[in-house]
PDB file of N, CA and C in Angstrom:
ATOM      1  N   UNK A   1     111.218  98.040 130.402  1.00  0.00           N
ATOM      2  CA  UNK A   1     110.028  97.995 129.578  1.00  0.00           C
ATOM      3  C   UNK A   1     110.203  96.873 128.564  1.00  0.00           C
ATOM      4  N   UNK A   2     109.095  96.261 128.557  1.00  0.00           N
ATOM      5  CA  UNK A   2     109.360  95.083 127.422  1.00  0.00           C
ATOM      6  C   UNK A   2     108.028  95.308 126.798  1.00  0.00           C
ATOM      7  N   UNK A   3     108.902  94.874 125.299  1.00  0.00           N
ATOM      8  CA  UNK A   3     107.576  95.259 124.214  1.00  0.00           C
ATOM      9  C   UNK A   3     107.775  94.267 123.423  1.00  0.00           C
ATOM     10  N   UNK A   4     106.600  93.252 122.897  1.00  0.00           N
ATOM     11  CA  UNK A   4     106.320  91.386 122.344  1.00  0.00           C
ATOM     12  C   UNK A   4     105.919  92.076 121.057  1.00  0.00           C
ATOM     13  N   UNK A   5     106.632  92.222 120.054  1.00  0.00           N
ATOM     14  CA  UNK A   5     105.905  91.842 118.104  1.00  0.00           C
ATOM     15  C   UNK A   5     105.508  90.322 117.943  1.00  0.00           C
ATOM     16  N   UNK A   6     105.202  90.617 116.874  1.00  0.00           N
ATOM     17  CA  UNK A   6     104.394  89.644 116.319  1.00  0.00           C
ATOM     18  C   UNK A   6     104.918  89.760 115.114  1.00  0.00           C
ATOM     19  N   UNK A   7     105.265  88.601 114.282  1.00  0.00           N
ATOM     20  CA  UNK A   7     105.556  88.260 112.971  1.00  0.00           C
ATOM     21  C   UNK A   7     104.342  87.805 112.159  1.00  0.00           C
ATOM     22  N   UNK A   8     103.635  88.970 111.215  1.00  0.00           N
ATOM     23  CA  UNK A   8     102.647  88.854 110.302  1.00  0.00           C
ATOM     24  C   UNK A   8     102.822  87.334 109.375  1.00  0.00           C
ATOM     25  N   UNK A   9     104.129  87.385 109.004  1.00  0.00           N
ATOM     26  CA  UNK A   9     103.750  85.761 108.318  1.00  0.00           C
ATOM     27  C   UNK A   9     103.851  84.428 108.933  1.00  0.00           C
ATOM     28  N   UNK A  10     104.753  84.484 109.722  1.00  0.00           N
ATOM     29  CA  UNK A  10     104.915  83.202 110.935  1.00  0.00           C
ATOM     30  C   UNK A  10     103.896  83.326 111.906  1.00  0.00           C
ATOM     31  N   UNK A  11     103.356  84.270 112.353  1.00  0.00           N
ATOM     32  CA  UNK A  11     102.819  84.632 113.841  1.00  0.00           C
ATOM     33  C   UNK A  11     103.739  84.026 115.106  1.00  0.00           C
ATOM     34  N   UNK A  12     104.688  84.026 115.073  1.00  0.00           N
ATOM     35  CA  UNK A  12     106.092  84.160 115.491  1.00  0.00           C
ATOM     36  C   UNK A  12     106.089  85.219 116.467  1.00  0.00           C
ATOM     37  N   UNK A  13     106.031  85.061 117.833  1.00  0.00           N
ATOM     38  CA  UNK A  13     106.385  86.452 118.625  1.00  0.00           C
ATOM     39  C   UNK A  13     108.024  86.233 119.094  1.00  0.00           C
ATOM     40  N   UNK A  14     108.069  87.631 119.524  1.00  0.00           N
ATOM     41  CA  UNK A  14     109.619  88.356 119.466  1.00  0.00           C
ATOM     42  C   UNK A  14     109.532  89.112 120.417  1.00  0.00           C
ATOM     43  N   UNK A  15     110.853  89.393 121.322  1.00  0.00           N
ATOM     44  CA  UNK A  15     110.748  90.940 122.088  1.00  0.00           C
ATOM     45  C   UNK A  15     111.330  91.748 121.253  1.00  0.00           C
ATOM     46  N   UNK A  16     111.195  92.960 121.344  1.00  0.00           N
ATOM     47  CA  UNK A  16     111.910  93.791 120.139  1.00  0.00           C
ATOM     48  C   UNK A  16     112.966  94.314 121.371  1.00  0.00           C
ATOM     49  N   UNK A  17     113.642  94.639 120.470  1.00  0.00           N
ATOM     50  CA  UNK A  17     114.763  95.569 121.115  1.00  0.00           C
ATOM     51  C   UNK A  17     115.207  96.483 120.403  1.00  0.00           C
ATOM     52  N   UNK A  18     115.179  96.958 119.476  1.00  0.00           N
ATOM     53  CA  UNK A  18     115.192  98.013 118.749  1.00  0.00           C
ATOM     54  C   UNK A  18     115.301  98.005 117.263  1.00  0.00           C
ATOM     55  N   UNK A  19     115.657  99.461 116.958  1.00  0.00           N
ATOM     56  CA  UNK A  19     115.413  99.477 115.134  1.00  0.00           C
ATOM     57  C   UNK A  19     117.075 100.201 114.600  1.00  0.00           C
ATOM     58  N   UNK A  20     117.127  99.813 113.378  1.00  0.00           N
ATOM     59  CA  UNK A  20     118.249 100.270 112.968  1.00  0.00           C
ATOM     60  C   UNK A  20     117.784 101.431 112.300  1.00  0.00           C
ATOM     61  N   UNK A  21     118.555 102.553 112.338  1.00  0.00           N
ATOM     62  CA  UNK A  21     118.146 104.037 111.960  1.00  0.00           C
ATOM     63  C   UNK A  21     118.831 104.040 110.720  1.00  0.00           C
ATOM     64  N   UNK A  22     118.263 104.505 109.544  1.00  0.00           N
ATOM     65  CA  UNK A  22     118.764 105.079 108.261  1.00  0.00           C
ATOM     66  C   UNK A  22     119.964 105.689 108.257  1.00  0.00           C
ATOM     67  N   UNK A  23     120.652 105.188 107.060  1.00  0.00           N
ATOM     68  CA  UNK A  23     121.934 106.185 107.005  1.00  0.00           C
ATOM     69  C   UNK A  23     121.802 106.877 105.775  1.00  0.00           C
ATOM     70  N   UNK A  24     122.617 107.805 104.751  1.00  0.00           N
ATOM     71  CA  UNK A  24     122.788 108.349 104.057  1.00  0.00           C
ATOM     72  C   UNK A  24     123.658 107.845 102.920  1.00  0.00           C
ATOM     73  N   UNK A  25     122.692 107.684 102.125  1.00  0.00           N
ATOM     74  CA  UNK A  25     123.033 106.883 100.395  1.00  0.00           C
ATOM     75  C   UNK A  25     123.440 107.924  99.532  1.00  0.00           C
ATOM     76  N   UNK A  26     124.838 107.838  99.002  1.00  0.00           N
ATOM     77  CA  UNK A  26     125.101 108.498  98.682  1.00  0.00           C
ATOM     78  C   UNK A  26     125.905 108.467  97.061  1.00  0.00           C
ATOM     79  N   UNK A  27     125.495 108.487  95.802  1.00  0.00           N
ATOM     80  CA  UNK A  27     125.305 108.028  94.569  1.00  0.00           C
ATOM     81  C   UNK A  27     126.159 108.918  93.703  1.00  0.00           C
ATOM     82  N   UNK A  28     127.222 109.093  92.816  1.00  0.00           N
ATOM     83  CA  UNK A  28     127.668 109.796  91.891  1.00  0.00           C
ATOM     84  C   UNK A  28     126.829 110.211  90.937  1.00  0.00           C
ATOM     85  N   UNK A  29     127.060 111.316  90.049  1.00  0.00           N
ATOM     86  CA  UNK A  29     126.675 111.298  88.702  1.00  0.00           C
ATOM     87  C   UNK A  29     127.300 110.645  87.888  1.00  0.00           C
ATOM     88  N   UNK A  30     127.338 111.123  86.677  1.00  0.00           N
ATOM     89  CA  UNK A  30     128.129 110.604  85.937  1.00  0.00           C
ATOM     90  C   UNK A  30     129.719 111.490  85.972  1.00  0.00           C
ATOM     91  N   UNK A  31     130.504 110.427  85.184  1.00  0.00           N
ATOM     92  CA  UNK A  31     131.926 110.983  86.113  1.00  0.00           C
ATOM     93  C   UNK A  31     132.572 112.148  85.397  1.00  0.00           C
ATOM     94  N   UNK A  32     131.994 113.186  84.580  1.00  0.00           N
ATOM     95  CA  UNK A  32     132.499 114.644  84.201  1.00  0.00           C
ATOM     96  C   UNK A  32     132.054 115.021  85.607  1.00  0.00           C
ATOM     97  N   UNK A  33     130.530 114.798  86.020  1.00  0.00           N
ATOM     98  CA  UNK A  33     129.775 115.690  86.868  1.00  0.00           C
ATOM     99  C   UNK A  33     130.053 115.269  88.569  1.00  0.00           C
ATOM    100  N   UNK A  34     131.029 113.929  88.420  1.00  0.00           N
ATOM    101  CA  UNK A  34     130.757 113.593  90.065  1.00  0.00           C
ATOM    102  C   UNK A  34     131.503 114.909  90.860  1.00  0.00           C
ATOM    103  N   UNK A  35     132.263 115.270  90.633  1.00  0.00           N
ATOM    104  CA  UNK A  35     132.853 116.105  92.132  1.00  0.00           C
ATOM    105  C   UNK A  35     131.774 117.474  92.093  1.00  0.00           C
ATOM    106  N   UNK A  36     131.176 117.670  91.356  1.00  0.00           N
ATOM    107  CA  UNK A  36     130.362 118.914  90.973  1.00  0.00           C
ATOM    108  C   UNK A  36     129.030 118.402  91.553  1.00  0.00           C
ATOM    109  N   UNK A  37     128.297 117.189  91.393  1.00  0.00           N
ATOM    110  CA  UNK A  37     126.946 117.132  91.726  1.00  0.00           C
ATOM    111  C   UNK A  37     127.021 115.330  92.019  1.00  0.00           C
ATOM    112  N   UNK A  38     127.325 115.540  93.502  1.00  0.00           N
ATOM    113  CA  UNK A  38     127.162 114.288  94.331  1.00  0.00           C
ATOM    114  C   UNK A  38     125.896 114.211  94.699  1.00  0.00           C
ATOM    115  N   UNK A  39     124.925 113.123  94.488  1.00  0.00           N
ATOM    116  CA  UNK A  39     123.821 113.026  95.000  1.00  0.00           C
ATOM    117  C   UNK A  39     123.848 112.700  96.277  1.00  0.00           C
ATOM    118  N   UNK A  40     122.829 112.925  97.435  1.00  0.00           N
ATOM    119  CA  UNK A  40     122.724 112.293  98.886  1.00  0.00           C
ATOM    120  C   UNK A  40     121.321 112.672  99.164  1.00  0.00           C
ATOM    121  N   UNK A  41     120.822 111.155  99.552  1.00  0.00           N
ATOM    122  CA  UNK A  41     119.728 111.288  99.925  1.00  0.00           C
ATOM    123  C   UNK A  41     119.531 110.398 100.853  1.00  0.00           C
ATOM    124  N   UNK A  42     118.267 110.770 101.993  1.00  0.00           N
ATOM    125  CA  UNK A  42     118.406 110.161 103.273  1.00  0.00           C
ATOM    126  C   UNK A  42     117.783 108.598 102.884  1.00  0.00           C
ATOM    127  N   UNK A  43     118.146 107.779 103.060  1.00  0.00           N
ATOM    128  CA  UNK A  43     117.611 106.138 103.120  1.00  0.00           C
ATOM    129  C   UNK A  43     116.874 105.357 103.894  1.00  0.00           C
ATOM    130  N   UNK A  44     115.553 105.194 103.927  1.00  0.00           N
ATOM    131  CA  UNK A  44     114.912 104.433 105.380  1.00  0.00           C
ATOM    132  C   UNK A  44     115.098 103.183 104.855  1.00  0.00           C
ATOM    133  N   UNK A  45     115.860 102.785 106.109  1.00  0.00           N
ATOM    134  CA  UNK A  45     115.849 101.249 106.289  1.00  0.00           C
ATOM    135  C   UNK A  45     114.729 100.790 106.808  1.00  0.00           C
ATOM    136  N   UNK A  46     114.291 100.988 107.864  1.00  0.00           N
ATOM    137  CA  UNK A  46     113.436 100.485 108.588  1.00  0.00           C
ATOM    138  C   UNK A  46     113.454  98.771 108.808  1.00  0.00           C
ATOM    139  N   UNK A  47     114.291  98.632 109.312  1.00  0.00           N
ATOM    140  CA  UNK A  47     114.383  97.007 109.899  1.00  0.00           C
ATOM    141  C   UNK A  47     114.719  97.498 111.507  1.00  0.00           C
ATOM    142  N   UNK A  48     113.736  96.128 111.929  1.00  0.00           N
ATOM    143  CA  UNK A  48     113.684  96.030 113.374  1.00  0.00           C
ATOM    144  C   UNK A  48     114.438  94.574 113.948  1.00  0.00           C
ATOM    145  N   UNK A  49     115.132  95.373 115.271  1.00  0.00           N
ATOM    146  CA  UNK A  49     116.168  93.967 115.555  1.00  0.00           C
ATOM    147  C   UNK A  49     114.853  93.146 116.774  1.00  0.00           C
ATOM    148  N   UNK A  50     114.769  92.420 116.831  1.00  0.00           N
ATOM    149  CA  UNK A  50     114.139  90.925 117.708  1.00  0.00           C
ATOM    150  C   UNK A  50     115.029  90.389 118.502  1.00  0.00           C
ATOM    151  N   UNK A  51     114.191  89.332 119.100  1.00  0.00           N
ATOM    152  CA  UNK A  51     114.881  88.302 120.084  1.00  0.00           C
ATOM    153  C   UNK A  51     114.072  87.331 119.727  1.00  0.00           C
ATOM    154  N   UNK A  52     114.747  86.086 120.058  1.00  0.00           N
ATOM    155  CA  UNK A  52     113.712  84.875 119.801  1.00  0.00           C
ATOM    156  C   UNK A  52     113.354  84.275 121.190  1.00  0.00           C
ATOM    157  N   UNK A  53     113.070  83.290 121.754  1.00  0.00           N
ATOM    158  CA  UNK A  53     112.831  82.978 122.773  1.00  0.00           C
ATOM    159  C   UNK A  53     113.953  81.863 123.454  1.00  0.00           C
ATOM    160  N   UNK A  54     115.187  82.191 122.405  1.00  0.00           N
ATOM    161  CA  UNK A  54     116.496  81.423 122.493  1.00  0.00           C
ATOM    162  C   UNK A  54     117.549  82.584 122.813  1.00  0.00           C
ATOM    163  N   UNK A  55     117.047  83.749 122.672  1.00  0.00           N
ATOM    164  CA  UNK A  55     118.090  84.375 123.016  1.00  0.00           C
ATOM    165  C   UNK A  55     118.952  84.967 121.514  1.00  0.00           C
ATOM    166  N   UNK A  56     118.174  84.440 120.249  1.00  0.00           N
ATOM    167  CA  UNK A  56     119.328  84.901 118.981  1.00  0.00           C
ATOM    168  C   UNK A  56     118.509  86.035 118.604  1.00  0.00           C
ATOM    169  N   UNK A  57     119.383  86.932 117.992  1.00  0.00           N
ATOM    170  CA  UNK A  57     118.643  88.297 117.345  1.00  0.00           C
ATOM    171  C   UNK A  57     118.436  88.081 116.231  1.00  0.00           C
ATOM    172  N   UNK A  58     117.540  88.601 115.606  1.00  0.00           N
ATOM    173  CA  UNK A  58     116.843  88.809 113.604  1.00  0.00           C
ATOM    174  C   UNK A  58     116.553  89.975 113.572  1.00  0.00           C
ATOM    175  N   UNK A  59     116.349  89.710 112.451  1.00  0.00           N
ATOM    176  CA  UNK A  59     116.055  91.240 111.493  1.00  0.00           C
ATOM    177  C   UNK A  59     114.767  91.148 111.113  1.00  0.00           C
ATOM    178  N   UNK A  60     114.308  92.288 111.029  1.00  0.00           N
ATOM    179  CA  UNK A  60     112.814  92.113 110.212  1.00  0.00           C
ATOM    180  C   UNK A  60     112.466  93.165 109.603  1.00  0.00           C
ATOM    181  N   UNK A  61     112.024  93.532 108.949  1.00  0.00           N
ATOM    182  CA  UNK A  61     111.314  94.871 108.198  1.00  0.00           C
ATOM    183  C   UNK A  61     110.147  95.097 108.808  1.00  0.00           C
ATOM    184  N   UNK A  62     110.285  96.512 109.015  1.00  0.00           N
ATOM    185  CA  UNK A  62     109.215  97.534 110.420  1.00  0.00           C
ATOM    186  C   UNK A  62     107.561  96.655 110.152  1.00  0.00           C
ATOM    187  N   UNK A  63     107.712  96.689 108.423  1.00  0.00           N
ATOM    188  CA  UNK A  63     106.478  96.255 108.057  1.00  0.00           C
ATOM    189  C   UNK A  63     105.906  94.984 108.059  1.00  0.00           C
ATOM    190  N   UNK A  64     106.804  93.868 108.746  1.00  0.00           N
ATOM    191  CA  UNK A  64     106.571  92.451 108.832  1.00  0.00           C
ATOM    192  C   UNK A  64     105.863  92.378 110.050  1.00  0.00           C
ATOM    193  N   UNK A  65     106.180  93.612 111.324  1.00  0.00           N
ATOM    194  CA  UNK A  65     105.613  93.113 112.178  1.00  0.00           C
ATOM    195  C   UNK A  65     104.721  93.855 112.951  1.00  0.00           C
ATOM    196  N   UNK A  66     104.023  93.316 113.696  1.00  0.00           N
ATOM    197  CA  UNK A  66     102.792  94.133 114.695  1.00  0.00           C
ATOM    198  C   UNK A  66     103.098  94.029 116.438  1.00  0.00           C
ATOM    199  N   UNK A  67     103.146  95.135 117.044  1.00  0.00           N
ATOM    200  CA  UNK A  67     103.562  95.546 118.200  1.00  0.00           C
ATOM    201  C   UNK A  67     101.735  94.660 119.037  1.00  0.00           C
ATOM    202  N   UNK A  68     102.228  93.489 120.195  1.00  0.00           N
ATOM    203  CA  UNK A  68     101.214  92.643 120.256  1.00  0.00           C
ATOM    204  C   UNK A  68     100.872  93.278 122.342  1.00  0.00           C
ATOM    205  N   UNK A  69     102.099  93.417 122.558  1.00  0.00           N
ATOM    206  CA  UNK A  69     101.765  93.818 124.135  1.00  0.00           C
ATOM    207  C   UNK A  69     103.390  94.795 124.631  1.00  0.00           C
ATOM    208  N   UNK A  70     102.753  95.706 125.302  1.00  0.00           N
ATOM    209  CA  UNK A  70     103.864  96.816 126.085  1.00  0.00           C
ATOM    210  C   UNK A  70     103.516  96.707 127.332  1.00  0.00           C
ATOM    211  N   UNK A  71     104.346  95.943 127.967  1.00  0.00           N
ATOM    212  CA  UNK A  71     105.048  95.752 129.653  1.00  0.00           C
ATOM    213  C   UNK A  71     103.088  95.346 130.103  1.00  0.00           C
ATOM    214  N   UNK A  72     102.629  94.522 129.274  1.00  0.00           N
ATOM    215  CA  UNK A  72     101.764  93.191 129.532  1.00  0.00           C
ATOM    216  C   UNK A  72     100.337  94.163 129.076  1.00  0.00           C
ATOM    217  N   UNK A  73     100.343  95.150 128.241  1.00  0.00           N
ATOM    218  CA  UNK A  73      98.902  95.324 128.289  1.00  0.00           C
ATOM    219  C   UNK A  73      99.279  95.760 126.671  1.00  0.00           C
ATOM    220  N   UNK A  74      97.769  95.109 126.050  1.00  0.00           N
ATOM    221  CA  UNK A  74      97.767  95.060 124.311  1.00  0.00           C
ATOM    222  C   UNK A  74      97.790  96.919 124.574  1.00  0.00           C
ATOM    223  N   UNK A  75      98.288  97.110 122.762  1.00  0.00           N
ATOM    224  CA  UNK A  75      98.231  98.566 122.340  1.00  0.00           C
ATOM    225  C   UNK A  75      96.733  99.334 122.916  1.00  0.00           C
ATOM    226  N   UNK A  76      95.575  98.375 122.333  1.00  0.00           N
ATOM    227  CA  UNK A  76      94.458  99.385 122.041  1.00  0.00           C
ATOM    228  C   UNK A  76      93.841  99.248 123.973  1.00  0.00           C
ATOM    229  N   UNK A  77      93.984  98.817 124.743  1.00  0.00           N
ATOM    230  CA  UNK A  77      94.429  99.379 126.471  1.00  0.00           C
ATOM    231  C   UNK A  77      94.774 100.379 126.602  1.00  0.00           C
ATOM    232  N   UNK A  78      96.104 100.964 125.914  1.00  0.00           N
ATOM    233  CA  UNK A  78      97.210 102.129 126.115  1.00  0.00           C
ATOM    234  C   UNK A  78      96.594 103.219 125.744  1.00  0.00           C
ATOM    235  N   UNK A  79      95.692 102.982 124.532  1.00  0.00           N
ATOM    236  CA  UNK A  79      95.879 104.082 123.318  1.00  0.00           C
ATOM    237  C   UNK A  79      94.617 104.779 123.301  1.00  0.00           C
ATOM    238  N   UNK A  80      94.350 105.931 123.248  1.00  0.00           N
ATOM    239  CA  UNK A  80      92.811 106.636 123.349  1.00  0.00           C
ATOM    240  C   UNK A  80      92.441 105.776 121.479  1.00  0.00           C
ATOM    241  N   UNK A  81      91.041 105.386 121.175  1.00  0.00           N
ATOM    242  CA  UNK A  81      90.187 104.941 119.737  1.00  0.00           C
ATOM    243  C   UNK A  81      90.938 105.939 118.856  1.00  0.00           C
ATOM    244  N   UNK A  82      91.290 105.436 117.686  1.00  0.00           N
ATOM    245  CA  UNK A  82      92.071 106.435 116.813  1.00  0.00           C
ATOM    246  C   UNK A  82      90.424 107.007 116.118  1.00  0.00           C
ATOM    247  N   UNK A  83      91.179 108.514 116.170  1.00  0.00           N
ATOM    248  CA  UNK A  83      89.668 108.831 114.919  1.00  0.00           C
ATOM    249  C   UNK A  83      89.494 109.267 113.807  1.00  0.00           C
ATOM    250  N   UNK A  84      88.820 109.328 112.723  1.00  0.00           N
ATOM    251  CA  UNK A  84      89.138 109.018 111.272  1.00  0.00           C
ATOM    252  C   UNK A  84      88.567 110.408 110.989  1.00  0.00           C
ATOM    253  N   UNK A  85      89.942 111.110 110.098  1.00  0.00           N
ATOM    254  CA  UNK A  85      89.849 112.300 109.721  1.00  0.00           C
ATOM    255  C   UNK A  85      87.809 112.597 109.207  1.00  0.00           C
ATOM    256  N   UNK A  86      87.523 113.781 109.480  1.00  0.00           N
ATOM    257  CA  UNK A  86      86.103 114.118 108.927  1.00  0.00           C
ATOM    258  C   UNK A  86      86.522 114.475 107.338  1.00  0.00           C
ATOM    259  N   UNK A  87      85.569 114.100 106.374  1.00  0.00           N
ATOM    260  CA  UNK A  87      85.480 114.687 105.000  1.00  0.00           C
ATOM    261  C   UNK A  87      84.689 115.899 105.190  1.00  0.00           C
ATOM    262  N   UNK A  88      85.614 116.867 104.477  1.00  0.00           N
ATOM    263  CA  UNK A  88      84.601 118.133 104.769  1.00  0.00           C
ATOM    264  C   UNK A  88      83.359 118.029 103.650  1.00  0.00           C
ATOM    265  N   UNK A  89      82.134 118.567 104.188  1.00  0.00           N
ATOM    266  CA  UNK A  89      81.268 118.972 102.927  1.00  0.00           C
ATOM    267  C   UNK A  89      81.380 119.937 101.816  1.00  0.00           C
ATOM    268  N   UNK A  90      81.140 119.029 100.729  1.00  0.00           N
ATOM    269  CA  UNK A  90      80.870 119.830  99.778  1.00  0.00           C
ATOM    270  C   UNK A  90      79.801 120.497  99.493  1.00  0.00           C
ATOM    271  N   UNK A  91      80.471 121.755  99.096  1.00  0.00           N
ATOM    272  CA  UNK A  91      78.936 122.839  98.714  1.00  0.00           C
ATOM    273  C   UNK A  91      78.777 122.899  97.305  1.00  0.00           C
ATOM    274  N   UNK A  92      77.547 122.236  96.751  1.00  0.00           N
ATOM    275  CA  UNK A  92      76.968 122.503  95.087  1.00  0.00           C
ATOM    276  C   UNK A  92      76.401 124.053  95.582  1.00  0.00           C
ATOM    277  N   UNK A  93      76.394 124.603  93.988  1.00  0.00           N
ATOM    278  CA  UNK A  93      75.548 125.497  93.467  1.00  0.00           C
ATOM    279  C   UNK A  93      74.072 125.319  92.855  1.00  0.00           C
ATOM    280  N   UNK A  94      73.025 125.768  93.170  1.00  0.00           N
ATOM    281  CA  UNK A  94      72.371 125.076  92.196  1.00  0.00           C
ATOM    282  C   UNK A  94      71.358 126.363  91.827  1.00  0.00           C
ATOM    283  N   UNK A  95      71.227 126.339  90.440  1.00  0.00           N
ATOM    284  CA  UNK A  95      70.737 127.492  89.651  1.00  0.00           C
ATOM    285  C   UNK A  95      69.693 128.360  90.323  1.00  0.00           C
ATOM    286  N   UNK A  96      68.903 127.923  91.375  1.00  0.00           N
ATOM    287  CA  UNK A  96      68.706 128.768  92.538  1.00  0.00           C
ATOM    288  C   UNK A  96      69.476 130.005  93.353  1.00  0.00           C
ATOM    289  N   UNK A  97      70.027 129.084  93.435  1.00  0.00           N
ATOM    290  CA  UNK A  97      71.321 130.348  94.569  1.00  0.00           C
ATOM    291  C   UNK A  97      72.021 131.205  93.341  1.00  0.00           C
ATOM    292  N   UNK A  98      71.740 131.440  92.326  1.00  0.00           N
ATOM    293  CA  UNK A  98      72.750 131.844  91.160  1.00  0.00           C
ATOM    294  C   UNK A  98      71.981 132.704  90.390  1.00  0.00           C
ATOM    295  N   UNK A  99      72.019 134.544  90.778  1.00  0.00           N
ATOM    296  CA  UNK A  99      71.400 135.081  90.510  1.00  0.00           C
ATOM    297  C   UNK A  99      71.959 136.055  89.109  1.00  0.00           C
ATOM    298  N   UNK A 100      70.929 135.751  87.782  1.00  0.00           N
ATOM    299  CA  UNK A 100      71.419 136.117  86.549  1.00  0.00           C
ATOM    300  C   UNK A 100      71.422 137.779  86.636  1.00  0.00           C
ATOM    301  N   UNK A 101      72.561 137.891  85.859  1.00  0.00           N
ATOM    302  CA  UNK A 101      72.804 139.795  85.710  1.00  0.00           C
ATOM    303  C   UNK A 101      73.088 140.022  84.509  1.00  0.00           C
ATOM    304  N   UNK A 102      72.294 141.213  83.689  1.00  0.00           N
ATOM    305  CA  UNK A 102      72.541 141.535  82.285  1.00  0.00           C
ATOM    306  C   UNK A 102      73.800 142.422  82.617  1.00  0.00           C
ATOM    307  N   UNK A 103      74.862 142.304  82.024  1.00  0.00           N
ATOM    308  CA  UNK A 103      76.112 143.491  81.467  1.00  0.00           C
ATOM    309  C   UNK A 103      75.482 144.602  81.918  1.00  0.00           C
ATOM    310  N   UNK A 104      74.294 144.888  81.539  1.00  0.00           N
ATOM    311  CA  UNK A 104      73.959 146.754  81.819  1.00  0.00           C
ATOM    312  C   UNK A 104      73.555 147.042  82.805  1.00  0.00           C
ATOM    313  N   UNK A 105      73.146 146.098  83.573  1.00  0.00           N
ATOM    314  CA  UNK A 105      73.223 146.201  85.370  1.00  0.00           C
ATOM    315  C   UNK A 105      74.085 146.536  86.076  1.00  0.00           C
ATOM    316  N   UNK A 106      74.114 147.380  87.239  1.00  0.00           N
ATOM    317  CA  UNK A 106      75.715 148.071  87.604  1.00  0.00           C
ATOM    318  C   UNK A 106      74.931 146.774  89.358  1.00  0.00           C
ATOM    319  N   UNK A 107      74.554 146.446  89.143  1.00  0.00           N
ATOM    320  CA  UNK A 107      74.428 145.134  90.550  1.00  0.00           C
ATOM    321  C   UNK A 107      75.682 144.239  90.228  1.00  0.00           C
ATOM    322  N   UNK A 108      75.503 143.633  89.288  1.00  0.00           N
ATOM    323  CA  UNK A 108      76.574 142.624  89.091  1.00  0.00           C
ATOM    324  C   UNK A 108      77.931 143.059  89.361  1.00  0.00           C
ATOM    325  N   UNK A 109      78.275 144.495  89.532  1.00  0.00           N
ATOM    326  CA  UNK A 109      79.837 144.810  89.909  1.00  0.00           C
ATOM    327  C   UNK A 109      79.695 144.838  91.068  1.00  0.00           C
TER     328      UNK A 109
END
């Protein structure tokens, strides 16, 4: 399977060959508290490795580039129309629908 990016600022195409997966960053407190409360938290790298059309590999950040063709046919070929969440409706009140009750009315309970 071969899959062609595209470099958003060069327009530079690439085959990709894969992504480097996050590792785990892992930070002291301060040093009464380090053996007691080691921080670790997961880290996205998100850089993607390339090819050039020479054969050398680069790096790029996930977000530099755009996926342009998979094994010769563009994404939106592949992909069912993405569809854009519905906003639900909002329901007003309006002093119509809003029926007044005196305290000494046993309706209103």
């Amino acid at each position: 399977m071969s899959i062609l990016v595209k470099h958003l600022a060069t327009e530079n195409e690439y085959i990709f060959l894969g992504i480097e997966l996050g590792g785990v960053k892992s930070s002291l407190s301060p040093k009464i508290f380090a053996d007691l409360f080691a921080n670790e938290e997961g880290e996205k790298i998100g850089r993607v490795a390339v090819c050039d059309p020479g054969g050398k590999i680069l790096w790029f950040n996930a977000s530099e580039l755009v996926v342009i063709e998979v094994d010769g046919q563009i994404p939106s070929e592949m992909l069912p129309e993405i569809i854009s969440p519905t906003t639900p409706e909002i329901i007003t009140e309006t002093s119509e629908d809003i029926t007044d009750y005196s305290e000494n009315e046993e309706e209103w309970i």
